[in-house]
Protein backbone atom coordinates (compact mmCIF):
# COMPACT_ATOMS: atom_id res chain seq x y z
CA UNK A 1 175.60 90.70 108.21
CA UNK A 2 176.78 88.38 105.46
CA UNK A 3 173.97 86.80 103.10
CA UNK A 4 174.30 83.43 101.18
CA UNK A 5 173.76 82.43 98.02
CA UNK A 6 172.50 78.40 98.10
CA UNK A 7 175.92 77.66 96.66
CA UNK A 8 177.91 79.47 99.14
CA UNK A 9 175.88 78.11 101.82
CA UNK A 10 176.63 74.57 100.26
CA UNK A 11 180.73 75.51 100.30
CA UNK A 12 180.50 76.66 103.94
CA UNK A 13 178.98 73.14 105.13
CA UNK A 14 181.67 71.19 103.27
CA UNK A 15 184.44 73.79 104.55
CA UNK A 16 183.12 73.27 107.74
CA UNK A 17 183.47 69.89 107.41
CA UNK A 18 187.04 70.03 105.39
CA UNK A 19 188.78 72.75 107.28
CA UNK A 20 187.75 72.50 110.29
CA UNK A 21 186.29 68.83 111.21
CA UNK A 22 182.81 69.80 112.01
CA UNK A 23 180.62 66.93 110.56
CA UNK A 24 176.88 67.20 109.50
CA UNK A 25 175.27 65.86 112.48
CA UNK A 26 176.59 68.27 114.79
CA UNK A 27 175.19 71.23 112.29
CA UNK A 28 171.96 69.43 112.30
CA UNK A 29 172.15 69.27 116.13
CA UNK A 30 173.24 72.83 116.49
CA UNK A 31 170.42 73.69 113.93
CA UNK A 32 167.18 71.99 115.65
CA UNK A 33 168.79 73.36 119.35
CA UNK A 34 168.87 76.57 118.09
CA UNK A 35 165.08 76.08 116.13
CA UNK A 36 163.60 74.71 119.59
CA UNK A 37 165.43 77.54 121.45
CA UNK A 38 163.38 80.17 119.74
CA UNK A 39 160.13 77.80 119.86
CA UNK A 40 160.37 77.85 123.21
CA UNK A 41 161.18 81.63 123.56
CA UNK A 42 157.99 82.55 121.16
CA UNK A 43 155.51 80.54 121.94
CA UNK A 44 156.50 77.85 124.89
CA UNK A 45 156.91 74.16 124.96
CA UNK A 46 155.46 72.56 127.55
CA UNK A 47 152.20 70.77 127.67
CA UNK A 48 151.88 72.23 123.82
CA UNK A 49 151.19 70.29 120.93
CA UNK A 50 153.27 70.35 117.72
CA UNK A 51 152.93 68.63 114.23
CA UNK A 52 156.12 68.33 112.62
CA UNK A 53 156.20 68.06 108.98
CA UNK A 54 159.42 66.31 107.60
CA UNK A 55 160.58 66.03 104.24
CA UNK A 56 163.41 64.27 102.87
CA UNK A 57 166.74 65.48 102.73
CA UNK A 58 168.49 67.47 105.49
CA UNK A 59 165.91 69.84 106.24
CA UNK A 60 163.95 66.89 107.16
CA UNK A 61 166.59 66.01 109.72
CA UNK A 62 166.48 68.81 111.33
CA UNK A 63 162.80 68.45 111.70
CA UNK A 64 163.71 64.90 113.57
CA UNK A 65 166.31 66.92 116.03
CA UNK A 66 163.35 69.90 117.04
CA UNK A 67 161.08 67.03 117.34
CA UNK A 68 162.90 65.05 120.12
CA UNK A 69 163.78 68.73 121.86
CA UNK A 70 160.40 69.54 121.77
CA UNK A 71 159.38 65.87 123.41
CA UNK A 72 162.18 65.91 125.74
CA UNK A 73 160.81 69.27 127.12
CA UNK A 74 157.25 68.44 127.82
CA UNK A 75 155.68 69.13 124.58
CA UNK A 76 153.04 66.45 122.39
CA UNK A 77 154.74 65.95 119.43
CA UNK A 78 153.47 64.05 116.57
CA UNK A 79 155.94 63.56 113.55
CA UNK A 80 154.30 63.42 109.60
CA UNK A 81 156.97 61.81 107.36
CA UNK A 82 156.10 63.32 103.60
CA UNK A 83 159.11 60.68 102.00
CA UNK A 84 159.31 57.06 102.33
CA UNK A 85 161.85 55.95 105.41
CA UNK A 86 164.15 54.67 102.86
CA UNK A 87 164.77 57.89 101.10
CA UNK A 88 166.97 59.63 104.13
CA UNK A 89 170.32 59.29 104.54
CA UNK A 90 173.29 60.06 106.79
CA UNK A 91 172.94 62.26 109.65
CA UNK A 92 168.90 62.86 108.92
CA UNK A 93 168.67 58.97 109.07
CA UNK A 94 170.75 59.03 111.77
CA UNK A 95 168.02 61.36 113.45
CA UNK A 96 165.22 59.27 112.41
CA UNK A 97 166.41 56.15 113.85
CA UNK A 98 166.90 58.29 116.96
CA UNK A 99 163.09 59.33 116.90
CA UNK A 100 162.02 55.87 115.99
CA UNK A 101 162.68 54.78 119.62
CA UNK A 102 160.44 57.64 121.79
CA UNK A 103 157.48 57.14 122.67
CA UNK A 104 155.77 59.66 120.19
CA UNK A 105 154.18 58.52 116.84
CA UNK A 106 155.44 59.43 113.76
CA UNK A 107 153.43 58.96 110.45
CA UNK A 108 154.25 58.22 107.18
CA UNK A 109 152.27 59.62 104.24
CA UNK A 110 148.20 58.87 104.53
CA UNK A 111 145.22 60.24 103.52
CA UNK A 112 145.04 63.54 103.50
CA UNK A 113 141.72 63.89 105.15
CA UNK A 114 143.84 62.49 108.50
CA UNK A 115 146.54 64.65 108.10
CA UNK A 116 144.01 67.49 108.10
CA UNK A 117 143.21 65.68 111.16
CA UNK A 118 146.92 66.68 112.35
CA UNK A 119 146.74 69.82 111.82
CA UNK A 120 143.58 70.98 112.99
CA UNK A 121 144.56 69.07 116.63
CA UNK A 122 147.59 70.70 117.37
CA UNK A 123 148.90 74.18 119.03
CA UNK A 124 151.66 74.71 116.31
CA UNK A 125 153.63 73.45 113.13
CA UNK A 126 156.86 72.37 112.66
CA UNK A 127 157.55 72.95 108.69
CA UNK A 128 160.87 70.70 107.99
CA UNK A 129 159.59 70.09 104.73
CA UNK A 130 162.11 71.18 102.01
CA UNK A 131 164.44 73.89 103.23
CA UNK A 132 166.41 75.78 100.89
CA UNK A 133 167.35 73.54 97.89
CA UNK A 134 163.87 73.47 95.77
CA UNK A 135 164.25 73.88 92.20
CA UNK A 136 161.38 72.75 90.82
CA UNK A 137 157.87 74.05 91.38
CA UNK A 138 155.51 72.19 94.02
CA UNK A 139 152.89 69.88 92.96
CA UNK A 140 151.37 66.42 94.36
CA UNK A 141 150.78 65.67 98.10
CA UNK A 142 153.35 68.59 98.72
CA UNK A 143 151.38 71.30 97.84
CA UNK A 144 148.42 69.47 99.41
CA UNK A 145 149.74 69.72 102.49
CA UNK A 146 151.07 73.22 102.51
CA UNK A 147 147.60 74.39 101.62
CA UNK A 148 145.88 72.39 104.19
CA UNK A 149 148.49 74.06 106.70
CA UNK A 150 147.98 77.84 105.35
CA UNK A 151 144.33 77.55 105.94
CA UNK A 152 144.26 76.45 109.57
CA UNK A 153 145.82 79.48 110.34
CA UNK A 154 147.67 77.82 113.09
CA UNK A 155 151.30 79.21 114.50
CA UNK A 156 154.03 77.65 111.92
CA UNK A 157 157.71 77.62 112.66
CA UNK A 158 159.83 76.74 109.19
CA UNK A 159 163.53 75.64 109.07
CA UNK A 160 165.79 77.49 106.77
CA UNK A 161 163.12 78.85 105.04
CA UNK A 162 159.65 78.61 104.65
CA UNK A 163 158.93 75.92 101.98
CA UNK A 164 158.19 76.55 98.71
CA UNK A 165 160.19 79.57 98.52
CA UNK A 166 163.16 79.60 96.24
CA UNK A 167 166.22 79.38 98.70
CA UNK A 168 167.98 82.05 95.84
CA UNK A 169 165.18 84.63 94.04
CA UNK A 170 162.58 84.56 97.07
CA UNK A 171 160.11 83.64 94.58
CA UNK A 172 156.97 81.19 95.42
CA UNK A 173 157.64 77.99 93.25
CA UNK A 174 153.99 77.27 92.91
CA UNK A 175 153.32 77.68 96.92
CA UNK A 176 154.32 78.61 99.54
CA UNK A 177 154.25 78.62 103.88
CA UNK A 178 152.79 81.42 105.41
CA UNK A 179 155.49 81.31 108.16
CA UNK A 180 154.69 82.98 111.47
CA UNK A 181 159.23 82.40 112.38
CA UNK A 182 161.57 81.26 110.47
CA UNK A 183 164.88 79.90 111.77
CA UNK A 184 168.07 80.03 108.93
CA UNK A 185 171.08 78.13 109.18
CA UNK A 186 174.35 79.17 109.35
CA UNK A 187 173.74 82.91 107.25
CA UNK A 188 170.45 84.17 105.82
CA UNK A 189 169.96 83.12 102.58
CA UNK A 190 168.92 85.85 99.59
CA UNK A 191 165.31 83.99 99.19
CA UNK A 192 164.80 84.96 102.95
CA UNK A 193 165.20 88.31 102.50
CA UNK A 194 164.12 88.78 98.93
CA UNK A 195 160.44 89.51 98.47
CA UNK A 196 158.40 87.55 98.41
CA UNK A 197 160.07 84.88 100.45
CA UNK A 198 160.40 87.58 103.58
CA UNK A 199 156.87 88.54 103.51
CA UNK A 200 156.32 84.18 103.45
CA UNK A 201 159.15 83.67 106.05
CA UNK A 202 157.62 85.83 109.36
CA UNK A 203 160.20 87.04 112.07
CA UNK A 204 163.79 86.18 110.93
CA UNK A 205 166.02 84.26 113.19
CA UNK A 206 169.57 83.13 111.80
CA UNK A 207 171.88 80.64 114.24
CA UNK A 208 175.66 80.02 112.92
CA UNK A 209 175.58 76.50 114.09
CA UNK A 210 178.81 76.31 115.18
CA UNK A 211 181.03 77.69 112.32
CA UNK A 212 183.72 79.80 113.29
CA UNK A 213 183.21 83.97 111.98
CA UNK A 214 186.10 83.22 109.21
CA UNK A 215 183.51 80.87 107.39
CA UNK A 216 180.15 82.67 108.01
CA UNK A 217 182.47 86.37 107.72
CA UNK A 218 184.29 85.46 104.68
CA UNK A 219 184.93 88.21 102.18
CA UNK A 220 184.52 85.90 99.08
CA UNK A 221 180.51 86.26 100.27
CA UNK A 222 179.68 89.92 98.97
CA UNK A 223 176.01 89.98 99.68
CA UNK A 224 175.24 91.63 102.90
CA UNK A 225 173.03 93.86 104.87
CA UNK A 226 175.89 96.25 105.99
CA UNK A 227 176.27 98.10 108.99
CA UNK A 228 175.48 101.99 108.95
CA UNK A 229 177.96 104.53 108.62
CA UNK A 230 177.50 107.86 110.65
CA UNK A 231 176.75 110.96 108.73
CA UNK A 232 179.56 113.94 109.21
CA UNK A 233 179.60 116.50 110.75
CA UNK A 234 177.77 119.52 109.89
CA UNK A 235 179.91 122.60 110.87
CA UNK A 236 178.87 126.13 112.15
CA UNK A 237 181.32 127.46 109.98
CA UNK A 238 179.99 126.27 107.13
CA UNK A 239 177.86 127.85 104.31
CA UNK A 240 175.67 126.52 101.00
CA UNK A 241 178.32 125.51 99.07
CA UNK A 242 179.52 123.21 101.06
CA UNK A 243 177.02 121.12 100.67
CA UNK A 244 176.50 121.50 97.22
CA UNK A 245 176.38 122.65 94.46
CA UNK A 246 174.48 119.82 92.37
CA UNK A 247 172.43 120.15 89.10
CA UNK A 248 169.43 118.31 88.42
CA UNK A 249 168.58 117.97 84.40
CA UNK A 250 164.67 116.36 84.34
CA UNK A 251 161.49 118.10 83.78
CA UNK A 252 159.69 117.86 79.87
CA UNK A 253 155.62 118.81 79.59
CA UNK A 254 153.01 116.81 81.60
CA UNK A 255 156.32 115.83 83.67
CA UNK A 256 155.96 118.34 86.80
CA UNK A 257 156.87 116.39 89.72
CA UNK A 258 159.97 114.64 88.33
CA UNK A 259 162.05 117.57 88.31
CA UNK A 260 160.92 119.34 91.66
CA UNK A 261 161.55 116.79 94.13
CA UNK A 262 164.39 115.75 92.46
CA UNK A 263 165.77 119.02 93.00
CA UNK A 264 163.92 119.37 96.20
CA UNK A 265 164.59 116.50 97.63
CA UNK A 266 168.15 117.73 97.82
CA UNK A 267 167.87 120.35 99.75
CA UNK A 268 164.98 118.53 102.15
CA UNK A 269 167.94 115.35 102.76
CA UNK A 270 170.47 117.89 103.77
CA UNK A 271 172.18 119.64 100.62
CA UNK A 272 173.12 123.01 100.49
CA UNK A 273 172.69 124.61 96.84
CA UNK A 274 170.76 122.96 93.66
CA UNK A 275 169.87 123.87 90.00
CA UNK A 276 167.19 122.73 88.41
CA UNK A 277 167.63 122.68 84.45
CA UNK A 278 164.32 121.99 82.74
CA UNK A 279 162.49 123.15 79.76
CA UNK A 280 162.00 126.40 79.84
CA UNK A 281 158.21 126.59 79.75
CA UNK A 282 158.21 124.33 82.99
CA UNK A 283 160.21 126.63 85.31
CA UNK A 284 157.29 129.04 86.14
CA UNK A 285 155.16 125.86 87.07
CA UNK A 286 157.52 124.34 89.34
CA UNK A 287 158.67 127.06 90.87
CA UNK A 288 154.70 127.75 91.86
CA UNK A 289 154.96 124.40 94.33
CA UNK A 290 156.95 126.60 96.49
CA UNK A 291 160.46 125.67 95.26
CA UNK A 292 161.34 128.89 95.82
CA UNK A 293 165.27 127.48 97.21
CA UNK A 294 165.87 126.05 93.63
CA UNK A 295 168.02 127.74 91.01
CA UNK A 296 165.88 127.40 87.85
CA UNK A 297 167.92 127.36 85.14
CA UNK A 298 165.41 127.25 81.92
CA UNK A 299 166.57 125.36 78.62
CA UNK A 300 165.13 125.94 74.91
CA UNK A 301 162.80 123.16 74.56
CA UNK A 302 161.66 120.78 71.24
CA UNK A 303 158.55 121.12 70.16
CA UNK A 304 156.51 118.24 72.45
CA UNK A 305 157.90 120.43 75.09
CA UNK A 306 161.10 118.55 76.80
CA UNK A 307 164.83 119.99 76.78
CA UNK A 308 166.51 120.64 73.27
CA UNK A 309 169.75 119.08 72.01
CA UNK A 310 170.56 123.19 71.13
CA UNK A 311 170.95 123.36 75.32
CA UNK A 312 174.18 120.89 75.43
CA UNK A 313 176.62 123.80 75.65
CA UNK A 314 175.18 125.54 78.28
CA UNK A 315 174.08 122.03 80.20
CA UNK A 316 177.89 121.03 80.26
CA UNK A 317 179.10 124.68 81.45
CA UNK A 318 177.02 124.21 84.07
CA UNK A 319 178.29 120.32 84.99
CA UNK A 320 181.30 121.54 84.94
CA UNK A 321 180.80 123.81 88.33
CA UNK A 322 178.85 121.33 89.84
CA UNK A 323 179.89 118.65 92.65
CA UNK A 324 177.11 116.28 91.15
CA UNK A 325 175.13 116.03 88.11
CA UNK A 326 170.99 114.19 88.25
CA UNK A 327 169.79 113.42 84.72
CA UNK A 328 166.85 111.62 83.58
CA UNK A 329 163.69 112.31 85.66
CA UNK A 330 161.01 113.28 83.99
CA UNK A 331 162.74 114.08 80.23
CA UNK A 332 160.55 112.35 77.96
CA UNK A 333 161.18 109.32 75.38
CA UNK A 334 161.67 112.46 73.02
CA UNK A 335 164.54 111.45 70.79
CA UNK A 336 165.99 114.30 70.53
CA UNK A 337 166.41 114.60 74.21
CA UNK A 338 167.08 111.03 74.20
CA UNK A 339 170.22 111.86 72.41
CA UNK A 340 170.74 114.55 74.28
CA UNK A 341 171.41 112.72 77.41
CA UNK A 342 173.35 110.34 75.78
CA UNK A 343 175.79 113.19 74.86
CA UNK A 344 175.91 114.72 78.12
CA UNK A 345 176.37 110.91 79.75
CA UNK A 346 179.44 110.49 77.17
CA UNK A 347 180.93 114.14 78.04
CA UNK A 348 180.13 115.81 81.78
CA UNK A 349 183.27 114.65 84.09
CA UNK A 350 180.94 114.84 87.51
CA UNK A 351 179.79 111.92 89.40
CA UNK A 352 176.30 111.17 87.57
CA UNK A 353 173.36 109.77 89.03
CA UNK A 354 170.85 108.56 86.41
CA UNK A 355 167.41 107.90 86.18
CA UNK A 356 163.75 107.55 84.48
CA UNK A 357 164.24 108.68 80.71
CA UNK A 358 167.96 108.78 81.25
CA UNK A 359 167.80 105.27 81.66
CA UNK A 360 166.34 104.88 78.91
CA UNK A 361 168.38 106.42 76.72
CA UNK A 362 171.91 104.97 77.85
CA UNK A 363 169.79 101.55 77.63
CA UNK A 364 170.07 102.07 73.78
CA UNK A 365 174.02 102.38 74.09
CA UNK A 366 175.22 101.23 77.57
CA UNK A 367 178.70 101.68 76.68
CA UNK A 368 178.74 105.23 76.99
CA UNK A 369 178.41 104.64 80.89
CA UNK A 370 181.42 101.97 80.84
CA UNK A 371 183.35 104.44 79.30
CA UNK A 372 182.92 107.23 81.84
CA UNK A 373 186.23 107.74 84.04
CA UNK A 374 184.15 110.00 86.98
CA UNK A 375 181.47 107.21 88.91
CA UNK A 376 178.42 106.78 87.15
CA UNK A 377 175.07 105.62 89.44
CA UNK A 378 171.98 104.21 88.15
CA UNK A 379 169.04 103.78 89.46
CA UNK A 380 166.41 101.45 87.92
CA UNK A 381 163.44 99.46 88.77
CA UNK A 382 163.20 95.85 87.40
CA UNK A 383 161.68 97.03 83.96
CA UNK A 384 164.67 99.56 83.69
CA UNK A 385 167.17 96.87 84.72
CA UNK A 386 165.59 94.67 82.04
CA UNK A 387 166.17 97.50 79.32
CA UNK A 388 169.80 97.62 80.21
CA UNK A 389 170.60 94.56 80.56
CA UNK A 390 168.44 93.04 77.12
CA UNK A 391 167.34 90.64 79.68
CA UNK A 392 163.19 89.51 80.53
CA UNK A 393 162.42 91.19 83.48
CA UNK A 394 160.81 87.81 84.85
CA UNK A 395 164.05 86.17 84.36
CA UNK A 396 166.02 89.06 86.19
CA UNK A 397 163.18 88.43 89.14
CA UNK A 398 164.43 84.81 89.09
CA UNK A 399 168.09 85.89 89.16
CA UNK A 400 168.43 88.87 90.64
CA UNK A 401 171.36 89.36 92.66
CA UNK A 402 173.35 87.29 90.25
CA UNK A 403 172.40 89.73 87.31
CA UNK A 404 172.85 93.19 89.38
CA UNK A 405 176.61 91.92 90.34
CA UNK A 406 177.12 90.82 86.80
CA UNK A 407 175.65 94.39 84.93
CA UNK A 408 177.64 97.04 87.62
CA UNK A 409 180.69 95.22 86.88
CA UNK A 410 180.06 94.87 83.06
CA UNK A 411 179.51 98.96 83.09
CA UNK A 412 181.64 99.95 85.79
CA UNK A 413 178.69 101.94 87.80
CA UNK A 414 176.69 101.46 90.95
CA UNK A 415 173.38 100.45 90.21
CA UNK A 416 170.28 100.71 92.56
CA UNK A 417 167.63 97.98 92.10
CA UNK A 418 164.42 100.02 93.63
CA UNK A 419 161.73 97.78 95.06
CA UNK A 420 161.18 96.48 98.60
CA UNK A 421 164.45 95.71 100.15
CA UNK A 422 166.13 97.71 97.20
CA UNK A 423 169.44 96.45 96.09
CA UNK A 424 172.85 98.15 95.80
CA UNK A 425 175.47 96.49 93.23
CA UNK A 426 179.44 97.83 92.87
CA UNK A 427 181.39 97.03 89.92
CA UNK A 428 183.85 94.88 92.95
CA UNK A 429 180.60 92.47 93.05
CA UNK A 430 179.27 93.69 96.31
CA UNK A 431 175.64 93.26 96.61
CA UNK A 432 174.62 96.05 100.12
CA UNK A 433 170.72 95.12 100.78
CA UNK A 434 168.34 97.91 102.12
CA UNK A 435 166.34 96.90 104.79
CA UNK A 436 164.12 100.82 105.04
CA UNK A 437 161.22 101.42 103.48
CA UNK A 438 158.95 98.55 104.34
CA UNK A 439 159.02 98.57 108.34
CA UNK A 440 155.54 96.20 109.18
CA UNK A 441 155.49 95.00 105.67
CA UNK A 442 153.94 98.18 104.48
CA UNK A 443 154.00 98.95 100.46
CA UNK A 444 153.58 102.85 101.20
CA UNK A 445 156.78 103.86 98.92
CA UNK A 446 154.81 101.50 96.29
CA UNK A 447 153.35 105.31 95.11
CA UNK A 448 154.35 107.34 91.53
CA UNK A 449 157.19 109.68 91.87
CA UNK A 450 158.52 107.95 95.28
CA UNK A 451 161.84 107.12 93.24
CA UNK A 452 162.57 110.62 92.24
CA UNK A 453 162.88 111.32 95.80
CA UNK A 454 165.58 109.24 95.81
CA UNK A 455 167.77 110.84 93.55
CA UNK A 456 168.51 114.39 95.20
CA UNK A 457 168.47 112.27 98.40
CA UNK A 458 171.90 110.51 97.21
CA UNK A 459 173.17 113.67 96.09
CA UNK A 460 172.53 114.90 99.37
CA UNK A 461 174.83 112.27 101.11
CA UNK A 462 177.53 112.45 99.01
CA UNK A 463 177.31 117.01 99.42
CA UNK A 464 177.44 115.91 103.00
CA UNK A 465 180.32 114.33 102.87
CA UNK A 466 180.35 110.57 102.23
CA UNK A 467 181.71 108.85 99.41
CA UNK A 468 180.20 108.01 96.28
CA UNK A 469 179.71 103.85 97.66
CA UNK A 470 178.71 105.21 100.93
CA UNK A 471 176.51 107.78 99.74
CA UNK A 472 174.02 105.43 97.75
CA UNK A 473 173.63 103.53 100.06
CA UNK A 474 173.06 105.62 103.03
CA UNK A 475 170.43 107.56 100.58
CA UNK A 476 168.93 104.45 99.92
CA UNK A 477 168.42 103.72 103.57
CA UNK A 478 167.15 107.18 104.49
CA UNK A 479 164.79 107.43 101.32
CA UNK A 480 162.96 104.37 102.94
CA UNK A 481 163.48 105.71 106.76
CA UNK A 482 161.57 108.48 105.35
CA UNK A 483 158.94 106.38 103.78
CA UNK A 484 158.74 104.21 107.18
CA UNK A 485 157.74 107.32 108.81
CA UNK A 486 154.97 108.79 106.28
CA UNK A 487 153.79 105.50 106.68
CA UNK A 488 153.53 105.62 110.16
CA UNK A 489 151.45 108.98 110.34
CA UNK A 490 149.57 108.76 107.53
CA UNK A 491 148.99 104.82 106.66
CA UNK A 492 150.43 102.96 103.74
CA UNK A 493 147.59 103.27 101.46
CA UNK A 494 147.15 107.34 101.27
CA UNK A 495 151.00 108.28 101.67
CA UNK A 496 152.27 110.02 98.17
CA UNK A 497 155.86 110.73 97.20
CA UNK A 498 154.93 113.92 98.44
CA UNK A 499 155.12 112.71 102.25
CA UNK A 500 158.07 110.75 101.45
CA UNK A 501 160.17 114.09 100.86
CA UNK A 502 158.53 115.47 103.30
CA UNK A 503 159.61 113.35 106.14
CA UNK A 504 163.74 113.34 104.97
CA UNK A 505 164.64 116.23 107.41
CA UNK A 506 163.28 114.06 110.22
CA UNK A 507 164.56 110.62 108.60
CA UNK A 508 168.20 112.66 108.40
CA UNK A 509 167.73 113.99 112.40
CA UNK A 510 166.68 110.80 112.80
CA UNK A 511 169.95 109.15 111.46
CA UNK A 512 172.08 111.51 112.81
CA UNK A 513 170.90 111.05 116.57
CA UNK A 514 169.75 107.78 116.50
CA UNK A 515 172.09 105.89 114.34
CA UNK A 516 172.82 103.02 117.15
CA UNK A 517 168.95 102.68 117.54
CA UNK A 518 168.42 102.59 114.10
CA UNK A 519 171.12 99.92 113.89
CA UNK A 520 169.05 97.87 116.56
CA UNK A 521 165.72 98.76 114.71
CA UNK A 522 166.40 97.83 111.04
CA UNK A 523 169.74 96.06 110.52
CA UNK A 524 169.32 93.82 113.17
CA UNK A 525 165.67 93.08 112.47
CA UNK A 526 167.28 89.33 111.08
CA UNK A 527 167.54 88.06 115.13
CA UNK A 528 170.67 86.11 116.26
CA UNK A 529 169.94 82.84 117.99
């Protein structure tokens, strides 16, 4: 499914209107049908009362169009008008004229000890209040009223999106509805589905209003939730090296998990054959977690105990047999190693996935990925992201997408934005959003060492046969399907990293036998309407 910016969401609406005659009032019709529709489904109509909360603007409209379904239908409506009459316009004026005329009341602005009044005598909210266009953040009766409506804890229903959430970042502008639903228009927007306007928004519903699939399927929009692709097969005729080999560089003193389920984590997603090349005083302690399936290959080590630039030779030999190359878990911010890794960026010809301290160090020179002619993936979380890109990590929060799209194409590489609902950016400006990992809102894979997992997990997918786009993302998704299910036998708050790569043989059964399942479970968890 595709996913809108605010601006593309804008250009489908007037395309809509351009190309194919379809003006704003039917949208707005088609919008509050499709809003009462799941009203009606989730909680019932009938002899219920509802305060709807309109502010100006569109979103207010569609406010007016649920509140004469829900009256027409047998519910008590009661409309609160947060914008003087005068300030709508076109088909939400339309709307409000429309209203004006049945016999329900509808208030404008008061005190706001009566429209606590509202609130606490009703079943449910309607909040049409600002929809998906706020830029700035919200103050005066606004935010008065959204408060007053989070704390009576009563069943809320938002348009679009739930207001005070940024329609593009998903970031709270001040405050924000605690949604129970939310219904989106035409495609989800990125601030429903970023965090933390999904955790705001509730259970996702999107309706298409009326436009036909080549405006809401277009290929210009590159953000999307994409479909799963099927794993291959795995032959009986088949041995180690097929799936494999792949070397994992990581490991410096004090850094003892980095390395092993890097490595491990290979062989747990499905990979056949792994090396582990670490410093060569770490070897004996990994290998005592019972990594007994990993290849150590020790390196001569500087003297804070993390891999020497002296071990370049033997590092590239070794890239050079390998299907896949990890770097960066768990090396250290020593600079020797630091340049290390920027040498062995500049020089193995393998597809390279790159993390941690690797990050790090090609942060200092980020050409030296640009300039690499075999794919290049990295994997950062927002601080990371920040160090590559020179920008504030609050202003990458604020710009996310935008800023992912903008870096893979400036270095040519596939970058992984970790976090919940990690992010996958192409060089082509696809955006692919992951939707594992935080099944029932859970922050279990919110643990230390959770991302190293990750790694030998993508290496995995592409040794099984994907290709290198495919591959990250199907490791992202099955990283987080393994999370979901750690979380589910051991609770969010005492799962480690630990149960996380323990539960990837049954996230990859899992995927393999239940793909169309999974497809119901997590892709379509935004609900057509």
């Amino acid at each position: 499914m595709k996913i809108a910016s605010i601006t593309e969401m804008r250009e489908l609406d007037r395309r809509a209107a351009a190309a194919f005659g379809i003006p704003t009032g039917i949208l707005m019709e088609n919008a509050g049908e499709a809003a009462y529709n799941v009203i009606q489904s989730e909680f019932g109509v009938a002899g219920k009362k509802f305060a709807v909360f309109c502010g100006g603007g569109n979103n207010g409209g569609d406010g007016f169009v649920v509140a004469r379904k829900l009256f027409s239908n047998g519910g008590d409506v009661k409309v609160i008008l947060l914008t003087g009459r005068e300030k709508y316009s076109g088909a939400a004026k339309q709307n409000l004229a429309i209203i004006s005329k049945l016999l329900f009341p509808i208030n404008e602005i008061r005190s706001l000890n009566e429209i606590a009044v509202d609130i606490m005598s009703t079943d449910a909210i309607v909040d049409a209040i600002f929809g998906t266009g706020l830029v700035r953040p919200v103050a005066g009766i606004f935010r008065q009223v959204i408060q007053l409506i989070n704390e009576s804890r009563k069943t809320v229903f938002s348009l679009d999106i739930a207001s005070g959430i940024n329609g593009d970042s998903g970031q709270e502008m001040g405050i924000s509805i605690k949604a129970d639903y939310t219904i989106t228009f035409g495609l989800p927007k990125t601030g429903n589905l970023l965090y933390p306007g999904y955790g705001r928004g509730g259970k996702l519903y999107v309706t298409h209003i009326s436009f036909p699939p080549s405006l809401y399927d277009d290929e210009a929009i590159k953000a999307e939730i994409p479909a799963p692709v099927p794993l291959p097969e795995r032959k009986a005729d088949t041995n180690k090296m097929d799936y494999g080999p792949v070397l994992v560089i990581a490991g410096a003193a004090n850094y003892y998990w980095a390395p092993y389920a890097s490595a491990y984590s290979f062989l747990k997603a499905g990979g056949g054959y792994v090396f582990l090349a670490c410093p060569k005083s770490l070897a004996p302690v990994v290998a005592k977690r019972g990594a007994k399936e990993i290849v150590f290959q020790p390196q001569p080590e500087t003297g804070s105990g993390s891999i020497a630039l002296s071990a370049k030779a033997k590092l590239l030999e070794l890239s050079g047999r390998m299907k896949m190359v990890v770097i960066g878990p768990g090396l250290s911010l020593n600079e020797e190693t630091q340049q290390l890794v920027r040498e062995l960026v500049a020089e193995i010809d393998r597809p390279l996935i790159i993390d941690g301290d690797g990050i790090t160090a090609v942060a200092q020179n980020p050409e030296i990925i640009r300039g690499r002619k075999a794919p290049v993936v990295l994997t950062p979380h927002l601080g990371e992201l920040a160090r590559i890109t020179g920008k504030d990590k609050e202003a990458i929060e604020s710009f996310r997408i935008p800023v992912l799209r903008e870096t893979a194409g400036k270095l040519n590489a596939i970058i992984v934005v970790k976090g919940p609902h990690s992010l996958v950016g192409y060089p082509d400006g696809r955006v692919c959003m992951n939707v594992s990992g935080m099944t029932g809102g859970h922050a279990g894979m919110a643990t230390a060492g959770s991302g190293d997992v990750l790694n030998g997990t993508i290496a995995a997918m592409f040794c099984l046969g994907l290709n290198i786009a495919e591959s990250v993302r199907t490791g992202v998704f099955v990283h987080g399907l393994a999370g979901d299910l750690a979380a589910e036998k051991k609770g969010a708050d005492g799962m480690t990293a630990k149960d996380v790569l323990e539960n990837l043989p049954y996230a990859v059964r899992n995927y393999r036998g239940k793909l169309e399942q999974l497809n119901k479970d997590y892709y379509d968890t935004v609900f057509m309407v």
